[in-house]
C-alpha atoms as a PDB file:
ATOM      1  CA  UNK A   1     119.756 141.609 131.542  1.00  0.00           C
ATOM      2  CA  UNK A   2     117.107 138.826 132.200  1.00  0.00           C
ATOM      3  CA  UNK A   3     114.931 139.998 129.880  1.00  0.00           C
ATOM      4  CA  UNK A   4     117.721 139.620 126.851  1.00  0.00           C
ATOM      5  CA  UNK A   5     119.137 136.359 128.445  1.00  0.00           C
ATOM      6  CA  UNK A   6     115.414 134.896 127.450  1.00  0.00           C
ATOM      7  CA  UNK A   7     114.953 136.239 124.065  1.00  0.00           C
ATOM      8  CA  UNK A   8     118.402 134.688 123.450  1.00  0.00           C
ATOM      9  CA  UNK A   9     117.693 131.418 124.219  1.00  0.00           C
ATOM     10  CA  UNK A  10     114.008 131.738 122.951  1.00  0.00           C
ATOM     11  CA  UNK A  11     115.661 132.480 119.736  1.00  0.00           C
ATOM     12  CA  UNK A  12     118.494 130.149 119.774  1.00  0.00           C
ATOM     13  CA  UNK A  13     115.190 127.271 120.171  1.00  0.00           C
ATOM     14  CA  UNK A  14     113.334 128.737 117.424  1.00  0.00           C
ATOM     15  CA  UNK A  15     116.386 128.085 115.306  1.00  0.00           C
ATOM     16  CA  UNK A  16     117.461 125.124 116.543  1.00  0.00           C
ATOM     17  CA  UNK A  17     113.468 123.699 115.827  1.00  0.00           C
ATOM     18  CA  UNK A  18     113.891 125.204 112.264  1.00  0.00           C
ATOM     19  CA  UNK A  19     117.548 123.600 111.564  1.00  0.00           C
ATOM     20  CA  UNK A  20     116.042 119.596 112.697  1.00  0.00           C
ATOM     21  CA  UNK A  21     112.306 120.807 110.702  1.00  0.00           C
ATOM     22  CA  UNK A  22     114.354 121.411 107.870  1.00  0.00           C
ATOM     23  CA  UNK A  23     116.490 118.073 108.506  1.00  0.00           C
ATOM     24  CA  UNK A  24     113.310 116.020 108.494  1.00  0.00           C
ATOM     25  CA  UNK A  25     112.145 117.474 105.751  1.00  0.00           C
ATOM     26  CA  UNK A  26     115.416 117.059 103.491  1.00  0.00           C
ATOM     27  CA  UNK A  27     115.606 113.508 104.754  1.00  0.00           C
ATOM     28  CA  UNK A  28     112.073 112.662 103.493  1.00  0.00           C
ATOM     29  CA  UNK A  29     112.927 114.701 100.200  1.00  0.00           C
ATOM     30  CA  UNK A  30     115.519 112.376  99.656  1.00  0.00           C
ATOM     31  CA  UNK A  31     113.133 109.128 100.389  1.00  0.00           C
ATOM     32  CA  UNK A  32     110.854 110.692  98.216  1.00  0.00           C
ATOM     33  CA  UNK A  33     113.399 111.336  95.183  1.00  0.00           C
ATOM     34  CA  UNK A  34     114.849 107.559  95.885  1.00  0.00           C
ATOM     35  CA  UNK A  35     111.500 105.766  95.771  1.00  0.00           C
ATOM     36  CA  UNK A  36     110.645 108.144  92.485  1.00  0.00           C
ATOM     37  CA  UNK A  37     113.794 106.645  90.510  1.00  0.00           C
ATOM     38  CA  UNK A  38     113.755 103.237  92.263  1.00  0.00           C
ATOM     39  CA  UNK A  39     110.368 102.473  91.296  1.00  0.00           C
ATOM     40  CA  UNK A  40     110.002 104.531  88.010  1.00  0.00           C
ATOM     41  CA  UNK A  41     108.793 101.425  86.497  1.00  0.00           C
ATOM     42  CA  UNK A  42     105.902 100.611  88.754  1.00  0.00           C
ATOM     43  CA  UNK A  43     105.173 104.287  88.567  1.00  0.00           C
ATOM     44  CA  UNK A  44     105.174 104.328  84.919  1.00  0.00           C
ATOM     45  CA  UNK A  45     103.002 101.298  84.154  1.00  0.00           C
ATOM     46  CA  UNK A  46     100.422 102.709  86.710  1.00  0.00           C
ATOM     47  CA  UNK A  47     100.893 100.208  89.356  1.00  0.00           C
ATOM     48  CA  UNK A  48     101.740 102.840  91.816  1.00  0.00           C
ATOM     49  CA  UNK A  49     101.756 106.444  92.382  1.00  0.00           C
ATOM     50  CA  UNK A  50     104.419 108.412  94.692  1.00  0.00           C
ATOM     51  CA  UNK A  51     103.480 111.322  95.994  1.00  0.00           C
ATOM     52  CA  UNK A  52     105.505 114.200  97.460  1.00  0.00           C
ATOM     53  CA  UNK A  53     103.242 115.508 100.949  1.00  0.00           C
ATOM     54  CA  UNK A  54     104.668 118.506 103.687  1.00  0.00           C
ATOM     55  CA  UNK A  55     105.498 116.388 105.717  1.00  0.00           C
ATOM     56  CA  UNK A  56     105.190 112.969 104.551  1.00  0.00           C
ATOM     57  CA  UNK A  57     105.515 110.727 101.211  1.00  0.00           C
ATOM     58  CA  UNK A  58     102.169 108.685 100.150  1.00  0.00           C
ATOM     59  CA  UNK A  59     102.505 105.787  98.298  1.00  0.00           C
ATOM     60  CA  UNK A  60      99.636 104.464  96.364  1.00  0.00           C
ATOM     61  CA  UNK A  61      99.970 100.574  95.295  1.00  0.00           C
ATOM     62  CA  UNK A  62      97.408  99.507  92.950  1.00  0.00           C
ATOM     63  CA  UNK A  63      95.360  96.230  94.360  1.00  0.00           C
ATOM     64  CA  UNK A  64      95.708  94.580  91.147  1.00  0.00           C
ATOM     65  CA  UNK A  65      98.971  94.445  91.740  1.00  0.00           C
ATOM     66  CA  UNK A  66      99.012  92.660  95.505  1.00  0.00           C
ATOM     67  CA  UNK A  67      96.157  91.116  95.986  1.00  0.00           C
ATOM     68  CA  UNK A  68      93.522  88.757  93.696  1.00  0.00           C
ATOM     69  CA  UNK A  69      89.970  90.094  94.124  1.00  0.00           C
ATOM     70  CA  UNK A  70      88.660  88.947  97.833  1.00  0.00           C
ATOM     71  CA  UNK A  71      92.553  88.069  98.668  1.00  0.00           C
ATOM     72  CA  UNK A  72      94.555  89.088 100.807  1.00  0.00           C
ATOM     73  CA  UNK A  73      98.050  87.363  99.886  1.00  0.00           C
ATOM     74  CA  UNK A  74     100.777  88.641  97.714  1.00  0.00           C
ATOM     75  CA  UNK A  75     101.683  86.731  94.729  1.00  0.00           C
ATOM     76  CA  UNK A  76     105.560  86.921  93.736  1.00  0.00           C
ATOM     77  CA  UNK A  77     105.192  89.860  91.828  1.00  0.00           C
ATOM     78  CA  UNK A  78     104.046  91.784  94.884  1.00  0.00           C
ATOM     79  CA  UNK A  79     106.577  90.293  96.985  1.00  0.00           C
ATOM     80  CA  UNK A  80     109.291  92.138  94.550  1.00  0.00           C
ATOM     81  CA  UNK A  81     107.750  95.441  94.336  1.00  0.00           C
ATOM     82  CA  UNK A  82     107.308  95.709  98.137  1.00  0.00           C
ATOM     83  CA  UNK A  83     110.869  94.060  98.768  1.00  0.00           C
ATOM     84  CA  UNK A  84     112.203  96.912  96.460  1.00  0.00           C
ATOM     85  CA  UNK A  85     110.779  99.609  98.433  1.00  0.00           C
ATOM     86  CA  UNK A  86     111.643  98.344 101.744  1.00  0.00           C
ATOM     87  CA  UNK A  87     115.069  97.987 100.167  1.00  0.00           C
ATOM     88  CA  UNK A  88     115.030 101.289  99.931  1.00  0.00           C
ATOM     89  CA  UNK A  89     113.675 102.321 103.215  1.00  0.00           C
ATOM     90  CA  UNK A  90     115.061 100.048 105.763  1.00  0.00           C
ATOM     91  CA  UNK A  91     118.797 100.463 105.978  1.00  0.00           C
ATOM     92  CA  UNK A  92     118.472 103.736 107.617  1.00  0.00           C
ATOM     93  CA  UNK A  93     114.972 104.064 108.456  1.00  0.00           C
ATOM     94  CA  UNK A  94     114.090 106.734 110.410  1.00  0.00           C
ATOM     95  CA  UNK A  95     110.318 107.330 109.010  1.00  0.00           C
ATOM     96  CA  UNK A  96     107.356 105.728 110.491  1.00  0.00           C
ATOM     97  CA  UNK A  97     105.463 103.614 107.521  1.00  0.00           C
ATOM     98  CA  UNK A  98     101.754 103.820 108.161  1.00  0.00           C
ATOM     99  CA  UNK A  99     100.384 101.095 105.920  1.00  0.00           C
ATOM    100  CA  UNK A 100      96.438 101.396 104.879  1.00  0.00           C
ATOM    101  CA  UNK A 101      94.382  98.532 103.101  1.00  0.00           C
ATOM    102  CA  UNK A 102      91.308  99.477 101.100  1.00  0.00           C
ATOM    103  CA  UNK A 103      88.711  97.384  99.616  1.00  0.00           C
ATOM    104  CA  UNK A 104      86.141  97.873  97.153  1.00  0.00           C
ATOM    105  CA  UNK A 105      82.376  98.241  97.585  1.00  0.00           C
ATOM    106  CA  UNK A 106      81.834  94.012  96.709  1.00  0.00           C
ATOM    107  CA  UNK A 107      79.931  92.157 100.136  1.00  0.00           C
ATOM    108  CA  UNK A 108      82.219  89.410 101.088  1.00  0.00           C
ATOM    109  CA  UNK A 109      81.260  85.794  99.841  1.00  0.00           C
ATOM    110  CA  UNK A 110      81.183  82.051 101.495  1.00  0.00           C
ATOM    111  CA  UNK A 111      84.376  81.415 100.448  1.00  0.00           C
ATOM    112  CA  UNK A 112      85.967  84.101 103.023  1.00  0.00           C
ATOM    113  CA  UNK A 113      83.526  84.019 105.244  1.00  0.00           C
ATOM    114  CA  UNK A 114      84.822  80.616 106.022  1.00  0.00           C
ATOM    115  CA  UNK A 115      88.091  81.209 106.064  1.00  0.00           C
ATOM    116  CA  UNK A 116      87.131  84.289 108.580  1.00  0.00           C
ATOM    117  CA  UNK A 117      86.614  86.877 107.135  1.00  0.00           C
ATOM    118  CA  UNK A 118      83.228  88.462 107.309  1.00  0.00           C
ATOM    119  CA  UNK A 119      83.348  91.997 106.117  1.00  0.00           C
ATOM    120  CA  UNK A 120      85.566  94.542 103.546  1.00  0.00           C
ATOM    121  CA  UNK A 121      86.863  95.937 106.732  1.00  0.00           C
ATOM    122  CA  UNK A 122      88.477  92.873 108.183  1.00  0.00           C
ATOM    123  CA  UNK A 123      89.955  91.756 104.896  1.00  0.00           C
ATOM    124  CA  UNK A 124      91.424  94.986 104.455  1.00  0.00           C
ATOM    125  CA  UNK A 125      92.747  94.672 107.466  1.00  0.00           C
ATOM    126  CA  UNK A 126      94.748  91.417 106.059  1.00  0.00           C
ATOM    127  CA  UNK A 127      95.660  93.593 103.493  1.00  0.00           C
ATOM    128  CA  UNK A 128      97.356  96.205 105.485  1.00  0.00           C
ATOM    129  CA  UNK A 129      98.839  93.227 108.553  1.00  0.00           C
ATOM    130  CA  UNK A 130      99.811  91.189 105.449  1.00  0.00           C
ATOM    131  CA  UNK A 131     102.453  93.785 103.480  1.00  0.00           C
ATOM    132  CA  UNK A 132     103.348  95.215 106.938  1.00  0.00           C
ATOM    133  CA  UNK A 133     104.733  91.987 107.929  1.00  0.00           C
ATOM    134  CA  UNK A 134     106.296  91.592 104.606  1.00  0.00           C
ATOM    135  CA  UNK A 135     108.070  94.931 104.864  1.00  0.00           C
ATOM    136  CA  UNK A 136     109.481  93.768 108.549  1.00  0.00           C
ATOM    137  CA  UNK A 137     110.879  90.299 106.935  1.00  0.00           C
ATOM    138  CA  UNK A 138     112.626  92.509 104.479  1.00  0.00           C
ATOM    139  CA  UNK A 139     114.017  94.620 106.746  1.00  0.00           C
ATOM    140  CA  UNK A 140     111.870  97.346 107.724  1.00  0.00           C
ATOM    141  CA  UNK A 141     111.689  98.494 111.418  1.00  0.00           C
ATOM    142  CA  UNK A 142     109.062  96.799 113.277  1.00  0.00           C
ATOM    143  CA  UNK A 143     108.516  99.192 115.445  1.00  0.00           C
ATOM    144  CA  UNK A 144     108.293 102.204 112.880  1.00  0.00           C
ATOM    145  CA  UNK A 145     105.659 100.323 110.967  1.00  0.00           C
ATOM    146  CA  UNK A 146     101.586 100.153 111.347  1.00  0.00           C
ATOM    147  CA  UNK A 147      98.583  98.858 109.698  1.00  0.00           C
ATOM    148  CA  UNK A 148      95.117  99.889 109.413  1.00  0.00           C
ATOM    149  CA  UNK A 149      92.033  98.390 107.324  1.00  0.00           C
ATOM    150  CA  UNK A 150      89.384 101.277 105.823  1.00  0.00           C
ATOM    151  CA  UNK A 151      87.337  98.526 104.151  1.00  0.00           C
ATOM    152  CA  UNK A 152      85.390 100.549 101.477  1.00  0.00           C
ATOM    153  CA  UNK A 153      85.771 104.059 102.723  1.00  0.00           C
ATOM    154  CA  UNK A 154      87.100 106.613 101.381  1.00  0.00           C
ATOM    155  CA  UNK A 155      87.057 105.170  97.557  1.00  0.00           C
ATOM    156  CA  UNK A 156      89.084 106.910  94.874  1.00  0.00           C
ATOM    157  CA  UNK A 157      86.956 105.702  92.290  1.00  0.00           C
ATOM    158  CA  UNK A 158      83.166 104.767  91.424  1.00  0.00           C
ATOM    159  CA  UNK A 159      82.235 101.051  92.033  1.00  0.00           C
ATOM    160  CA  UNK A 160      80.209 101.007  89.506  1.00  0.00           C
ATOM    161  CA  UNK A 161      82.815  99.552  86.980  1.00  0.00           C
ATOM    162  CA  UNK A 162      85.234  96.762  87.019  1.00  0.00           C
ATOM    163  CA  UNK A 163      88.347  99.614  86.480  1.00  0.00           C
ATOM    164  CA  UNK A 164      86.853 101.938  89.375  1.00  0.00           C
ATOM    165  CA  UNK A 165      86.790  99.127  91.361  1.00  0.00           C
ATOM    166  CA  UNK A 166      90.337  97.647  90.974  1.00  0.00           C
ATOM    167  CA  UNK A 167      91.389 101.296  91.895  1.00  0.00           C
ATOM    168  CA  UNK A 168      89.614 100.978  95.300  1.00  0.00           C
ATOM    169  CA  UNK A 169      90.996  97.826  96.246  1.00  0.00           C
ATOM    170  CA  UNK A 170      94.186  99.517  97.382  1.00  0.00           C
ATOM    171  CA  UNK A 171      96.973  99.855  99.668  1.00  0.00           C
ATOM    172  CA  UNK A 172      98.584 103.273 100.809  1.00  0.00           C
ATOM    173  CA  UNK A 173     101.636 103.359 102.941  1.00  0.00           C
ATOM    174  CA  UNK A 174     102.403 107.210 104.822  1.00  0.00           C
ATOM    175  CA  UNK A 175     105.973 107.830 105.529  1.00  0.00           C
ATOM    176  CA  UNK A 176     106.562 110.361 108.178  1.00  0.00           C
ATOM    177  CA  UNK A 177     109.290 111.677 110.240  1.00  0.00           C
ATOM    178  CA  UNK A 178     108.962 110.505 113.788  1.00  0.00           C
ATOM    179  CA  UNK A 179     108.396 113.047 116.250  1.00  0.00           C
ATOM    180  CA  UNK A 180     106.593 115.026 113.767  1.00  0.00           C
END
Protein backbone atom coordinates (compact mmCIF):
# COMPACT_ATOMS: atom_id res chain seq x y z
CA UNK A 1 0.00 0.00 0.00
CA UNK A 2 3.03 2.35 0.70
CA UNK A 3 4.72 1.40 -2.08
CA UNK A 4 1.63 2.58 -4.56
CA UNK A 5 0.84 5.63 -2.26
CA UNK A 6 4.55 6.88 -3.55
CA UNK A 7 4.40 6.12 -7.14
CA UNK A 8 1.11 8.09 -6.97
CA UNK A 9 2.31 11.08 -5.80
CA UNK A 10 5.73 10.63 -7.64
CA UNK A 11 3.59 10.64 -10.65
CA UNK A 12 1.09 13.19 -9.81
CA UNK A 13 4.75 15.62 -9.45
CA UNK A 14 6.03 14.49 -12.64
CA UNK A 15 2.83 15.81 -14.14
CA UNK A 16 2.30 18.59 -12.30
CA UNK A 17 6.30 19.72 -13.36
CA UNK A 18 5.24 18.92 -17.02
CA UNK A 19 1.74 20.98 -16.89
CA UNK A 20 3.86 24.55 -15.36
CA UNK A 21 7.13 23.35 -18.07
CA UNK A 22 4.67 23.47 -20.62
CA UNK A 23 3.06 26.83 -19.13
CA UNK A 24 6.43 28.53 -19.29
CA UNK A 25 7.04 27.48 -22.38
CA UNK A 26 3.58 28.61 -24.02
CA UNK A 27 3.99 31.88 -22.19
CA UNK A 28 7.40 32.59 -23.81
CA UNK A 29 5.88 31.26 -27.22
CA UNK A 30 3.54 33.89 -26.99
CA UNK A 31 6.38 36.71 -26.10
CA UNK A 32 8.15 35.34 -28.82
CA UNK A 33 5.17 35.50 -31.50
CA UNK A 34 4.29 39.21 -29.98
CA UNK A 35 7.79 40.66 -30.31
CA UNK A 36 7.91 38.83 -34.03
CA UNK A 37 4.74 40.96 -35.23
CA UNK A 38 5.42 43.98 -32.98
CA UNK A 39 8.72 44.57 -34.31
CA UNK A 40 8.40 43.11 -37.90
CA UNK A 41 9.77 46.30 -39.05
CA UNK A 42 13.01 46.41 -37.15
CA UNK A 43 13.25 42.77 -38.04
CA UNK A 44 12.76 43.38 -41.61
CA UNK A 45 15.17 46.28 -42.19
CA UNK A 46 17.87 44.19 -40.31
CA UNK A 47 18.06 46.21 -37.25
CA UNK A 48 17.23 43.28 -35.16
CA UNK A 49 16.85 39.65 -35.19
CA UNK A 50 14.29 37.57 -32.85
CA UNK A 51 15.03 34.40 -32.20
CA UNK A 52 12.88 31.52 -30.93
CA UNK A 53 15.41 29.39 -28.08
CA UNK A 54 14.00 26.11 -25.68
CA UNK A 55 13.71 27.90 -23.23
CA UNK A 56 14.27 31.43 -23.86
CA UNK A 57 13.79 34.25 -26.71
CA UNK A 58 17.19 36.11 -27.91
CA UNK A 59 16.97 39.31 -29.20
CA UNK A 60 19.70 40.67 -31.30
CA UNK A 61 19.71 44.71 -31.66
CA UNK A 62 22.05 45.92 -34.16
CA UNK A 63 24.65 48.68 -32.56
CA UNK A 64 24.08 50.90 -35.37
CA UNK A 65 20.97 51.24 -34.28
CA UNK A 66 21.64 52.32 -30.31
CA UNK A 67 24.70 53.47 -30.02
CA UNK A 68 27.28 55.93 -32.27
CA UNK A 69 30.67 54.20 -32.60
CA UNK A 70 32.58 54.53 -29.00
CA UNK A 71 28.97 55.63 -27.46
CA UNK A 72 27.16 54.44 -25.23
CA UNK A 73 23.81 56.64 -25.33
CA UNK A 74 20.68 56.04 -27.24
CA UNK A 75 19.63 58.53 -29.71
CA UNK A 76 15.67 58.90 -30.12
CA UNK A 77 15.42 56.32 -32.52
CA UNK A 78 16.71 53.78 -30.02
CA UNK A 79 14.68 55.12 -27.35
CA UNK A 80 11.47 54.01 -29.62
CA UNK A 81 12.55 50.66 -30.59
CA UNK A 82 13.45 49.68 -27.00
CA UNK A 83 10.23 51.53 -25.58
CA UNK A 84 8.27 49.28 -28.09
CA UNK A 85 9.60 46.15 -26.82
CA UNK A 86 9.34 46.88 -23.25
CA UNK A 87 5.81 47.84 -24.22
CA UNK A 88 5.41 44.65 -24.99
CA UNK A 89 7.05 42.92 -22.16
CA UNK A 90 6.30 44.83 -19.10
CA UNK A 91 2.60 44.75 -18.39
CA UNK A 92 2.74 41.22 -17.38
CA UNK A 93 6.25 40.41 -17.14
CA UNK A 94 7.05 37.36 -15.80
CA UNK A 95 10.50 36.66 -17.83
CA UNK A 96 13.81 37.67 -16.57
CA UNK A 97 15.54 40.09 -19.41
CA UNK A 98 19.25 39.41 -19.37
CA UNK A 99 20.63 42.34 -21.32
CA UNK A 100 24.34 41.85 -22.98
CA UNK A 101 26.48 44.77 -24.56
CA UNK A 102 29.12 43.90 -27.12
CA UNK A 103 31.74 45.96 -28.62
CA UNK A 104 33.88 45.67 -31.49
CA UNK A 105 37.60 44.87 -31.69
CA UNK A 106 38.53 49.11 -31.94
CA UNK A 107 41.08 50.13 -28.59
CA UNK A 108 39.29 52.87 -26.87
CA UNK A 109 40.51 56.54 -27.64
CA UNK A 110 41.26 59.91 -25.43
CA UNK A 111 38.06 61.03 -25.87
CA UNK A 112 36.50 58.09 -23.55
CA UNK A 113 39.21 57.54 -21.74
CA UNK A 114 38.45 60.86 -20.24
CA UNK A 115 35.17 60.59 -19.80
CA UNK A 116 36.07 57.03 -17.99
CA UNK A 117 36.07 54.71 -19.90
CA UNK A 118 39.23 52.79 -20.49
CA UNK A 119 38.53 49.56 -22.21
CA UNK A 120 35.70 47.74 -24.80
CA UNK A 121 34.67 45.93 -21.72
CA UNK A 122 33.64 48.83 -19.57
CA UNK A 123 31.89 50.65 -22.37
CA UNK A 124 30.00 47.71 -23.11
CA UNK A 125 29.13 47.61 -19.92
CA UNK A 126 27.37 51.25 -20.46
CA UNK A 127 25.87 49.66 -23.18
CA UNK A 128 24.15 46.91 -21.41
CA UNK A 129 23.45 49.43 -17.71
CA UNK A 130 22.34 52.07 -20.26
CA UNK A 131 19.16 50.14 -22.20
CA UNK A 132 18.56 48.21 -18.93
CA UNK A 133 17.73 51.33 -17.23
CA UNK A 134 15.80 52.46 -20.17
CA UNK A 135 13.68 49.32 -20.19
CA UNK A 136 12.92 49.94 -16.20
CA UNK A 137 11.75 53.76 -17.00
CA UNK A 138 9.44 52.20 -19.49
CA UNK A 139 8.12 49.87 -17.42
CA UNK A 140 10.02 46.81 -17.23
CA UNK A 141 10.55 45.01 -13.84
CA UNK A 142 13.58 46.09 -12.14
CA UNK A 143 14.11 43.30 -10.50
CA UNK A 144 13.63 40.79 -13.52
CA UNK A 145 16.20 42.71 -15.48
CA UNK A 146 20.27 42.42 -15.70
CA UNK A 147 23.17 43.69 -17.54
CA UNK A 148 26.42 42.39 -18.51
CA UNK A 149 29.36 43.93 -20.77
CA UNK A 150 31.42 41.11 -23.10
CA UNK A 151 33.55 43.90 -24.59
CA UNK A 152 34.86 42.21 -27.82
CA UNK A 153 34.23 38.58 -27.12
CA UNK A 154 32.43 36.45 -28.64
CA UNK A 155 32.15 38.54 -32.14
CA UNK A 156 29.59 37.51 -34.74
CA UNK A 157 31.49 38.95 -37.38
CA UNK A 158 35.22 39.65 -38.64
CA UNK A 159 36.67 43.09 -37.59
CA UNK A 160 38.33 43.38 -40.35
CA UNK A 161 35.62 45.51 -42.18
CA UNK A 162 33.58 48.47 -41.33
CA UNK A 163 30.10 46.08 -41.85
CA UNK A 164 31.67 43.14 -39.63
CA UNK A 165 32.33 45.54 -37.24
CA UNK A 166 28.97 47.40 -36.85
CA UNK A 167 27.61 43.77 -36.38
CA UNK A 168 29.85 43.30 -33.28
CA UNK A 169 28.99 46.35 -31.64
CA UNK A 170 25.80 44.80 -30.32
CA UNK A 171 23.32 44.34 -27.73
CA UNK A 172 21.46 40.95 -26.93
CA UNK A 173 18.73 40.78 -24.41
CA UNK A 174 17.75 36.75 -23.08
CA UNK A 175 14.26 36.36 -21.96
CA UNK A 176 13.72 33.47 -19.69
CA UNK A 177 11.15 32.08 -17.49
CA UNK A 178 12.08 32.57 -13.89
CA UNK A 179 12.65 29.58 -11.98
CA UNK A 180 13.85 27.91 -15.00
Amino acid sequence: MKVSQIARAVAAALMLYGCVSQQKYNALDQEYQQLQQSMGTEVGNQQMQITRLQNAIKVNVNGQLLFPSGGWEMPAQAQQTIAKMAAILAPQQTTTIVVNGYTDNTPIGRELMRRGVTSNLILSQKRADNVMQFMISQGVKPNLVTAQGFGDADPVASNDTPQGKAQNRRVELTLANSGG
